[in-house]
Protein backbone atom coordinates (compact mmCIF):
# COMPACT_ATOMS: atom_id res chain seq x y z
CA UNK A 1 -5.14 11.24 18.84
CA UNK A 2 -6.17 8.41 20.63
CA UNK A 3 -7.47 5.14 18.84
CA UNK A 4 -11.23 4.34 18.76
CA UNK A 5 -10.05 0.62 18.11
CA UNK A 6 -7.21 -0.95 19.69
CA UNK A 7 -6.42 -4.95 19.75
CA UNK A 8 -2.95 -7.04 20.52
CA UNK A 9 -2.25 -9.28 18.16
CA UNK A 10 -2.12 -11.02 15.96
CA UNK A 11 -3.75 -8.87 13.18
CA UNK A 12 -5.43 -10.20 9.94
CA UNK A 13 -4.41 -9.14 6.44
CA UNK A 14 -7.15 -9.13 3.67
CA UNK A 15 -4.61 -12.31 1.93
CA UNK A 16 -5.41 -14.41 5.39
CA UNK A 17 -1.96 -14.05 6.87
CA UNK A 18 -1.26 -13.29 10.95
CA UNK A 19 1.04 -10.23 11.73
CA UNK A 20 2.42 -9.76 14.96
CA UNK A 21 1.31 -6.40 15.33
CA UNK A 22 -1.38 -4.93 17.23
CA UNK A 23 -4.53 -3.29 15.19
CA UNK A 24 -5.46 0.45 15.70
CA UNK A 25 -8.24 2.70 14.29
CA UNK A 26 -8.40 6.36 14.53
CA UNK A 27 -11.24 8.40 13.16
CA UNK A 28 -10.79 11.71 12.01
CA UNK A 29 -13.56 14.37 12.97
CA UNK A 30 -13.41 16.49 10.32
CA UNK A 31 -13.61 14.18 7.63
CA UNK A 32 -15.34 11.17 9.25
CA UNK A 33 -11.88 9.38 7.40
CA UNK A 34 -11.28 6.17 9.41
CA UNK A 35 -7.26 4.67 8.95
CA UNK A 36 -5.01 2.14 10.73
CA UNK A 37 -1.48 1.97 11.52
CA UNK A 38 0.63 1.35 8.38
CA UNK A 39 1.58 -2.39 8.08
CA UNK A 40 5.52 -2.95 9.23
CA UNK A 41 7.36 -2.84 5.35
CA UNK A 42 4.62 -1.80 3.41
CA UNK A 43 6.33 -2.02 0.17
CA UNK A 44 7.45 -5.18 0.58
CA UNK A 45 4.54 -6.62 1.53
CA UNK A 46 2.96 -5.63 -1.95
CA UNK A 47 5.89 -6.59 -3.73
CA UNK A 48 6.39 -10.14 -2.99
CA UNK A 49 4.29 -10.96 -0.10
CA UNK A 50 0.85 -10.32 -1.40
CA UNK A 51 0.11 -12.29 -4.15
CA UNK A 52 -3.43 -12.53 -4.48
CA UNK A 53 -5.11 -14.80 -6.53
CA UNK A 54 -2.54 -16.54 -7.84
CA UNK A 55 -2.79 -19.65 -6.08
CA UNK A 56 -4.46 -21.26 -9.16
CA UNK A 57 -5.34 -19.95 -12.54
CA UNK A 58 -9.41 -19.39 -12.21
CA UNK A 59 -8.14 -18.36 -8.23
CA UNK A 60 -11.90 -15.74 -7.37
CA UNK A 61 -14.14 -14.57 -5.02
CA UNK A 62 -17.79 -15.76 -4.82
CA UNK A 63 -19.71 -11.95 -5.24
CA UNK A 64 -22.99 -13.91 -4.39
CA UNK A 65 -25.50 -17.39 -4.89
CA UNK A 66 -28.57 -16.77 -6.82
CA UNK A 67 -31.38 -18.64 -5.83
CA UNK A 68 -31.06 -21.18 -7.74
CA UNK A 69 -27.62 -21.84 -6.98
CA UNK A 70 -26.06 -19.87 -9.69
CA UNK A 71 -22.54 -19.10 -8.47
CA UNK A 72 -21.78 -15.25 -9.33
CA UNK A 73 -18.06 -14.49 -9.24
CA UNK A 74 -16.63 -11.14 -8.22
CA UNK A 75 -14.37 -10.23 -11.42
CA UNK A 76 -17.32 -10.89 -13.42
CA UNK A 77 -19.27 -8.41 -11.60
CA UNK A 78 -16.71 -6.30 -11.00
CA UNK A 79 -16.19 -6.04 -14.89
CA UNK A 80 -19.80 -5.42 -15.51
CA UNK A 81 -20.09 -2.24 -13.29
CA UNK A 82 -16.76 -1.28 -14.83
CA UNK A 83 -18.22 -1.53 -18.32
CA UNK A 84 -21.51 0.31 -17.64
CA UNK A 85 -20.14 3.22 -15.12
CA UNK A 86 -17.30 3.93 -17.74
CA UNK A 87 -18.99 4.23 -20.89
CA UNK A 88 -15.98 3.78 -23.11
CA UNK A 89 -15.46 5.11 -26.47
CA UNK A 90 -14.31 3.48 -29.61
CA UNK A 91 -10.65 2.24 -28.94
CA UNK A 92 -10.28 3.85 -25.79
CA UNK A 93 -7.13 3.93 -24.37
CA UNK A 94 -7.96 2.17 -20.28
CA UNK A 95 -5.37 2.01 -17.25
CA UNK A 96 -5.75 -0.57 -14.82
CA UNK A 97 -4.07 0.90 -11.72
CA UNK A 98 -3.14 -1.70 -9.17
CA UNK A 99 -4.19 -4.35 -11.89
CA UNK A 100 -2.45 -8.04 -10.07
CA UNK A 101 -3.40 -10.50 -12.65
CA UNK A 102 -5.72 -7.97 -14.54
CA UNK A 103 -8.30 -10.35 -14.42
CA UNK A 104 -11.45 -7.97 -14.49
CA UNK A 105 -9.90 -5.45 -17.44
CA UNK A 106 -9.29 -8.71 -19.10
CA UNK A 107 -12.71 -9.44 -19.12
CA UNK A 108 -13.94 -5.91 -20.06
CA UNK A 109 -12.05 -6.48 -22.82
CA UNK A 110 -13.57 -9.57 -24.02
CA UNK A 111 -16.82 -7.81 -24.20
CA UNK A 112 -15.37 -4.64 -25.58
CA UNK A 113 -12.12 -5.62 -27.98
CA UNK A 114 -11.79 -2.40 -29.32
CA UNK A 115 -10.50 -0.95 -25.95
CA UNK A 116 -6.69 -0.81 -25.58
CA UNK A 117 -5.61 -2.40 -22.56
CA UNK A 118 -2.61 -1.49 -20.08
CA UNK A 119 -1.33 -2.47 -16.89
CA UNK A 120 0.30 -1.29 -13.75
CA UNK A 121 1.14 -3.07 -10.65
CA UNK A 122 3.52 -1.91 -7.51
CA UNK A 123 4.78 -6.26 -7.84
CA UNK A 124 6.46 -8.20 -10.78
CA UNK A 125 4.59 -11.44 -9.71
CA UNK A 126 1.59 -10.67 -11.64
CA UNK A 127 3.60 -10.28 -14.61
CA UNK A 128 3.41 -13.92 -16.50
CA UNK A 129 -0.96 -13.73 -16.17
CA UNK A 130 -0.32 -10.53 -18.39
CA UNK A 131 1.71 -11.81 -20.94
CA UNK A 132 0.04 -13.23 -24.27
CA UNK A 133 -2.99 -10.69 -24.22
CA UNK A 134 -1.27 -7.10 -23.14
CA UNK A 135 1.29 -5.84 -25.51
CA UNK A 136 4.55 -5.49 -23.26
CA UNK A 137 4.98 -2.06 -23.75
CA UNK A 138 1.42 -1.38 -21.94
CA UNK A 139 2.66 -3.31 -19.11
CA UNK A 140 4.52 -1.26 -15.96
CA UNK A 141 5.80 -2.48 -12.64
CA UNK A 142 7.20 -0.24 -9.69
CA UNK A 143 7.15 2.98 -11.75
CA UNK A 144 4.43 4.23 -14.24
CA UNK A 145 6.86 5.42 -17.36
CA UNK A 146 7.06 8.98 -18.40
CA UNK A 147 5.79 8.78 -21.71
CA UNK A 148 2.23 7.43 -19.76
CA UNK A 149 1.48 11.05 -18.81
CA UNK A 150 -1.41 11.95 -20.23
CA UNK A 151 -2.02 8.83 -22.45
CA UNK A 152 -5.40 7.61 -21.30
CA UNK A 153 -9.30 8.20 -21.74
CA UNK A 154 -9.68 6.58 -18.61
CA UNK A 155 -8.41 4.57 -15.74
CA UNK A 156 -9.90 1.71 -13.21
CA UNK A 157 -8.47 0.79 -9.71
CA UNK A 158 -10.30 -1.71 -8.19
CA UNK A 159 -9.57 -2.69 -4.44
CA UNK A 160 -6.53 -0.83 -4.25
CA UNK A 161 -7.17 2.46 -2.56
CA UNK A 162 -7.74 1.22 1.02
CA UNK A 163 -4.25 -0.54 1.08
CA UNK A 164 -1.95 3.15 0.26
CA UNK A 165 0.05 5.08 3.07
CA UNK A 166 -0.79 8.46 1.10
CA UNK A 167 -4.52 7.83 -0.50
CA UNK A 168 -4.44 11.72 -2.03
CA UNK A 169 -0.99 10.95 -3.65
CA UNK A 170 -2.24 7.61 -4.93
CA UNK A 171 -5.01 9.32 -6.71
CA UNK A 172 -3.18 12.54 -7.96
CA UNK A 173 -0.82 9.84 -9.43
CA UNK A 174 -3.34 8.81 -11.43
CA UNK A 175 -4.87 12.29 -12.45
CA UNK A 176 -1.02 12.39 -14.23
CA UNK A 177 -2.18 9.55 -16.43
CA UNK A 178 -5.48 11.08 -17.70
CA UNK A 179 -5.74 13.56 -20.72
CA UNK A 180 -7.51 16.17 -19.51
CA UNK A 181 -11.29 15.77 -18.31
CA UNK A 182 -10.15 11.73 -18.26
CA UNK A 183 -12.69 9.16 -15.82
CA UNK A 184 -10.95 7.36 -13.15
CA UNK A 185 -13.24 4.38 -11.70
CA UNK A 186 -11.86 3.75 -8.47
CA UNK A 187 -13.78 0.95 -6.15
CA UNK A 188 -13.13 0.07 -1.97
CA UNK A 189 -14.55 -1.06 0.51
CA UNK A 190 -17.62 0.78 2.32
CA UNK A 191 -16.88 0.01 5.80
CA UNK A 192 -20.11 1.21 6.88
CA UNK A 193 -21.73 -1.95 5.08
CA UNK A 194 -19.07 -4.31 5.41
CA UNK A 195 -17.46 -3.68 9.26
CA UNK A 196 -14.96 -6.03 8.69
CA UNK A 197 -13.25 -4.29 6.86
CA UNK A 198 -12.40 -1.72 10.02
CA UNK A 199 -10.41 -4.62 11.21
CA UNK A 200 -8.29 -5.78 8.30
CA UNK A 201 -4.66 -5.08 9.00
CA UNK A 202 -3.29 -3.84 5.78
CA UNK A 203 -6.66 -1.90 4.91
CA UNK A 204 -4.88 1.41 5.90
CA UNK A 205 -8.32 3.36 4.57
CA UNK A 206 -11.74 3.08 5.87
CA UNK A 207 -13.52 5.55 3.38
CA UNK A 208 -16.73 7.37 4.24
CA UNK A 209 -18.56 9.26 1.67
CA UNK A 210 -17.52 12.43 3.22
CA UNK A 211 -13.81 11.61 3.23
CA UNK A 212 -13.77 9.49 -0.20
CA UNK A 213 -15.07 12.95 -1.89
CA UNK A 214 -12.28 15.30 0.21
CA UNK A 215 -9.32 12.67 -1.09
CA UNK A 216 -10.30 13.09 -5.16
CA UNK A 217 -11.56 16.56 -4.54
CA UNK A 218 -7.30 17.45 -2.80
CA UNK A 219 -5.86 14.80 -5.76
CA UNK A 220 -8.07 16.69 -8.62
CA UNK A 221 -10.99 14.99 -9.48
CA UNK A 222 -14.28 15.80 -9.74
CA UNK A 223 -16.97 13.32 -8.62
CA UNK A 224 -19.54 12.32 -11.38
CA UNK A 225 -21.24 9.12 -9.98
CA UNK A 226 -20.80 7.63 -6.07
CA UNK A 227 -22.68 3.97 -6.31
CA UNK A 228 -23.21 2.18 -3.06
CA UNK A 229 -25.46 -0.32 -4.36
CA UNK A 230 -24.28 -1.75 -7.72
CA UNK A 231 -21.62 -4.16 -5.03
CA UNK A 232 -23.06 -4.22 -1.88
CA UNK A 233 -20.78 -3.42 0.77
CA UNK A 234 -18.27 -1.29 -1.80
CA UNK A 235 -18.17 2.44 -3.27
CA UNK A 236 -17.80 2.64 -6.58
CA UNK A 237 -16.93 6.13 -7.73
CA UNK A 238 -16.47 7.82 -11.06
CA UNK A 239 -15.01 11.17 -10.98
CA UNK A 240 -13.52 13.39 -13.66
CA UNK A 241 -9.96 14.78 -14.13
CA UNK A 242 -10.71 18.36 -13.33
CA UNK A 243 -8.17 21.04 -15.05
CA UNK A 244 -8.62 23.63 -12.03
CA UNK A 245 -8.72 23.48 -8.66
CA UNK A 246 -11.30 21.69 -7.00
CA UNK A 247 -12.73 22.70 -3.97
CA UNK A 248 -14.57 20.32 -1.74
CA UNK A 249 -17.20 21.52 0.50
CA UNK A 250 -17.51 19.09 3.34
CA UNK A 251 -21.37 18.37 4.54
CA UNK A 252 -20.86 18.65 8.09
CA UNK A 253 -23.95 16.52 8.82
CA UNK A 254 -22.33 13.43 6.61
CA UNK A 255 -19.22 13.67 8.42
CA UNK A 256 -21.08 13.14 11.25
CA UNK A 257 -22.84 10.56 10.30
CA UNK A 258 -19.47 8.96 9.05
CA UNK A 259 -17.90 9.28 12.68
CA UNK A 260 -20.59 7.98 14.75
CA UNK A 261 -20.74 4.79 12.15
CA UNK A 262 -17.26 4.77 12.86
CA UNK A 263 -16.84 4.68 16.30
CA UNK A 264 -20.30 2.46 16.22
CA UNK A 265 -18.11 -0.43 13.76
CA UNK A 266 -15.10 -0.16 16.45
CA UNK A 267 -17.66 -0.87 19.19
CA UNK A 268 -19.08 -3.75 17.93
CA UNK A 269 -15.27 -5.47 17.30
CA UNK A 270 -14.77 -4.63 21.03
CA UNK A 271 -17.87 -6.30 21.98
CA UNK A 272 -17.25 -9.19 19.63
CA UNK A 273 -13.81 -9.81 20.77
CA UNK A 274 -15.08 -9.88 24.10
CA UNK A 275 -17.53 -12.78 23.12
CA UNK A 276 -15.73 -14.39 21.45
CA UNK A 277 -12.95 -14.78 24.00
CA UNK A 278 -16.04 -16.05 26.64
CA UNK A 279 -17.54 -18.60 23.83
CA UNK A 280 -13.43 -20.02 23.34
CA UNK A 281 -14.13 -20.84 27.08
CA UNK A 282 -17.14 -22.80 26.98
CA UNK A 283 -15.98 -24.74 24.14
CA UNK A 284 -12.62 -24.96 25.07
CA UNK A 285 -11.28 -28.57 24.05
CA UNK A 286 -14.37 -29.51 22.21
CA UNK A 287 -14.34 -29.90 18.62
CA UNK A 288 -15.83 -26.86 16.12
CA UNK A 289 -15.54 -25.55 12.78
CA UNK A 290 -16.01 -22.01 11.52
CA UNK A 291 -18.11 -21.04 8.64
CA UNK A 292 -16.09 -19.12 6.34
CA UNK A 293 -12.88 -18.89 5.18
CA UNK A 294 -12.72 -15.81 4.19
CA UNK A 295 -11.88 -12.67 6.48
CA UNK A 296 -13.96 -13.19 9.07
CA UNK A 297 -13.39 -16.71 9.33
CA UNK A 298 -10.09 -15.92 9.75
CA UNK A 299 -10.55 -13.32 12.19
CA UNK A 300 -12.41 -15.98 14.60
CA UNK A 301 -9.76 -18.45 14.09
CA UNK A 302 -7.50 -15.95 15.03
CA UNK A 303 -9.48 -15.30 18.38
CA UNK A 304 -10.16 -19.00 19.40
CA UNK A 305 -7.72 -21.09 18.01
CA UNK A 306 -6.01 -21.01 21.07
CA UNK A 307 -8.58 -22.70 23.15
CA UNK A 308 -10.86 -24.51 20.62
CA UNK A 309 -10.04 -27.75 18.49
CA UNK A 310 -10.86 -26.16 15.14
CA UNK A 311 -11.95 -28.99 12.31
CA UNK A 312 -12.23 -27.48 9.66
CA UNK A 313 -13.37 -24.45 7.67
CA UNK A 314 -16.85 -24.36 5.53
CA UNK A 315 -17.44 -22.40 2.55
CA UNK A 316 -19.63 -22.54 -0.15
CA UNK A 317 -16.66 -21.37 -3.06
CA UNK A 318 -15.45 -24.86 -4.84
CA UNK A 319 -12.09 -23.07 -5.69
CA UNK A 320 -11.11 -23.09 -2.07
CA UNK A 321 -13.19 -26.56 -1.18
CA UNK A 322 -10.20 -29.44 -0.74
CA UNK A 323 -7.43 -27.15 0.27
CA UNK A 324 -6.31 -26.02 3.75
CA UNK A 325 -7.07 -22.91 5.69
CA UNK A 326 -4.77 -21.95 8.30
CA UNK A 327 -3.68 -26.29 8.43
CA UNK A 328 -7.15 -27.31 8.90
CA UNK A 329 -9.68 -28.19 5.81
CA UNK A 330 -12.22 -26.60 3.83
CA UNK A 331 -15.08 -28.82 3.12
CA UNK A 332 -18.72 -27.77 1.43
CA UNK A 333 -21.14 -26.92 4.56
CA UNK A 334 -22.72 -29.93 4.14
CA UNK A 335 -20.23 -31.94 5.46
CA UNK A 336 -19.73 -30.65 8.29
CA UNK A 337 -18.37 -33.48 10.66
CA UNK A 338 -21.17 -34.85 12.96
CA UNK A 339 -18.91 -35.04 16.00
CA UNK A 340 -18.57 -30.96 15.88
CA UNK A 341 -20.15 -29.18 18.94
CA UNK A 342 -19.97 -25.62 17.85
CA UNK A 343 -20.20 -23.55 14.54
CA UNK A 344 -18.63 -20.20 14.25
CA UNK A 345 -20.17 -18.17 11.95
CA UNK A 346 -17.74 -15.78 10.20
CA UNK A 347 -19.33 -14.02 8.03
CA UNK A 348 -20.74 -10.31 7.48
CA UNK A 349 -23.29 -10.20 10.32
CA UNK A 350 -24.82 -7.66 8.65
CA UNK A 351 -26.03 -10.70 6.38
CA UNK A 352 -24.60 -13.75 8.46
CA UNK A 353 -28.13 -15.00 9.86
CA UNK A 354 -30.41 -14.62 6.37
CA UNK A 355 -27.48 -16.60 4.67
CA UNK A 356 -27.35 -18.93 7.50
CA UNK A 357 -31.20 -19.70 7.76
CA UNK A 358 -30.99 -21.22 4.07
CA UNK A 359 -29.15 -24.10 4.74
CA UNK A 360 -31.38 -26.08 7.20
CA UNK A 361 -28.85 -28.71 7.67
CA UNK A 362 -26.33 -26.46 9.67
CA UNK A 363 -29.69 -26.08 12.24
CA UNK A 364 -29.78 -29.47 14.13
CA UNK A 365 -29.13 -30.17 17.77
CA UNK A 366 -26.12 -30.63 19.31
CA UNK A 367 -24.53 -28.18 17.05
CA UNK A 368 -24.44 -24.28 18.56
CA UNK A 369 -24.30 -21.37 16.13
CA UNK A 370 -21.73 -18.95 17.61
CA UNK A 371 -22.59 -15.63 15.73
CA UNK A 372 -20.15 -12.44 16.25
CA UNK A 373 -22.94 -10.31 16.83
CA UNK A 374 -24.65 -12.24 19.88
């Protein structure tokens, strides 16, 4: 089929890194399923060239600011909604599928000791943040081992979904794992609520509700609990190793819904391209810095840096504050450099201007906000 979404390169990884490959989106009708092109080497890629989080030891993602300034971090969350969507019994036996450095099982099992961690990960790099609290033999690279089948009460993948070739074999490789009737907890990104996502190169899955139930109904599951709103912009899911056949009805009217969100997301990147392309223009030569450096910072750095004499990158997260983005720095918003004509916002505009009109001192003149949905 033809692609709702096409762009030249370079395209954006979720790990910040440029590929020389065009992106393309096709939506599938009778799922409302969005995918990409598979990323050149895909194994290798997760093997040794996506190492997230380990740039530093306490390496996360701000989840979100409280109103008093309280920093929230995303593992911590993430670990929360793991604990209260899986219920765990007494010494249960959890997977973490996809784990990297673990870091949110290790903190459901600081709250719940009893639980018997293990690990899997498609990459050895991840290896040495295991070591010390996961007993090696419930620790597995590359291959899951044969005497895993049917060891655990339940398994978590968080963030791991939208990145497989074969999504249906992904999760049918887990249903091998279970005992029978065993949860699987399995969170991604909800692309209608965070459209960036759509354009994240090695993202090969945009779920929809419709499709996310067809891939665990084909791979065995069935669903118990869908949550859209315990991490905004994400689908949590619970669903339930089945021991028959399951048979997925699809709701035509949510599939439809699905593809017209779809083909709505790969509009707006077409538009936003566009503007951004014209805005490069005007400021081309002039000094700017983006807010953001994050995805869709990146993305807009990726679209102007061409033209524009980027400064330097804002964001609020101190863990990436006085290191480089891309060569250029990433300061606190407030210091923005006074000589800066223009301010690229990259962030979700589905939330970019409410986050933006709480920090008055971005809003003085001579400094333009460039937003990607004007």
């Amino acid at each position: 089929m033809s692609p709702a979404y096409e762009t030249p390169a370079p395209a954006l990884t979720s790990i910040m890194t440029l590929l020389d490959i065009p992106t393309r989106v096709y939506i599938c009708d009778g799922c409302g399923h969005a995918q990409c092109d598979e990323i050149p080497d895909i194994k290798g890629f997760y093997d040794t060239g996506y190492r997230i989080s380990l740039s530093s030891e306490d390496h996360d993602q701000i989840f979100a600011v409280k109103a008093d300034g309280t920093v929230i971090y995303r593992t911590d969350h993430q670990a929360e909604i793991s604990r209260n969507l899986l219920n765990l019994s007494q010494g249960a036996k959890l997977l973490d599928y996809g784990a990297a450095k673990a870091t949110t099982l290790r903190k459901v099992v600081g709250a719940r000791p009893d639980i018997k961690p293990h690990v899997f990960d498609v990459s050895a790099d991840y290896a040495p943040a295991w070591e010390g609290w996961i007993a090696s033999e419930a620790q597995a690279t590359y291959e899951a081992p044969e005497e895993w089948t049917g060891r655990f009460d339940a398994a978590m993948s968080h963030f791991v979904i939208e990145h497989v070739a074969d999504p249906v074999g992904f999760i049918s490789g887990i249903r091998k794992l279970l005992k029978p009737h065993g949860t699987l907890l399995l969170s991604m990104p909800d692309v209608s609520a965070n459209p960036g996502d759509m354009t994240v190169a090695d993202h090969v899955n945009h779920f929809s509700e419709a499709s996310l139930r067809r891939a665990l109904a084909a791979g065995g599951f069935e669903v118990s609990v869908l949550d859209t709103t315990s991490f905004p912009g994400a689908f949590f899911v619970v669903a339930i190793r089945s021991e028959t056949p399951v048979k997925e009805e699809q709701d035509a009217a949510l599939v439809r819904q699905a593809v017209d969100r779809g083909l709505e997301i790969c509009d707006f990147w077409r538009v936003s391209a566009g503007g951004l392309e014209k805005q490069a223009a005007i400021f081309r030569g002039r000094k700017a810095a983006i807010y953001g450096a994050g995805f869709y910072g990146s993305w807009i750095f990726s679209r102007i840096s061409k033209d524009v004499e980027v400064t330097a990158f804002l964001d609020q997260n101190p863990n990436m504050q006085n290191a480089t983005h891309f060569g250029h720095p990433v300061t606190a918003p407030t210091a923005i450099a006074e000589d800066a004509e223009a301010l690229f916002i990259g962030l979700n505009p589905l939330k970019a201007r409410a986050a933006i009109g709480n920090m008055p001192y971005l809003h003085k003149p001579g400094l333009e906000l460039v937003w990607l949905d004007s």
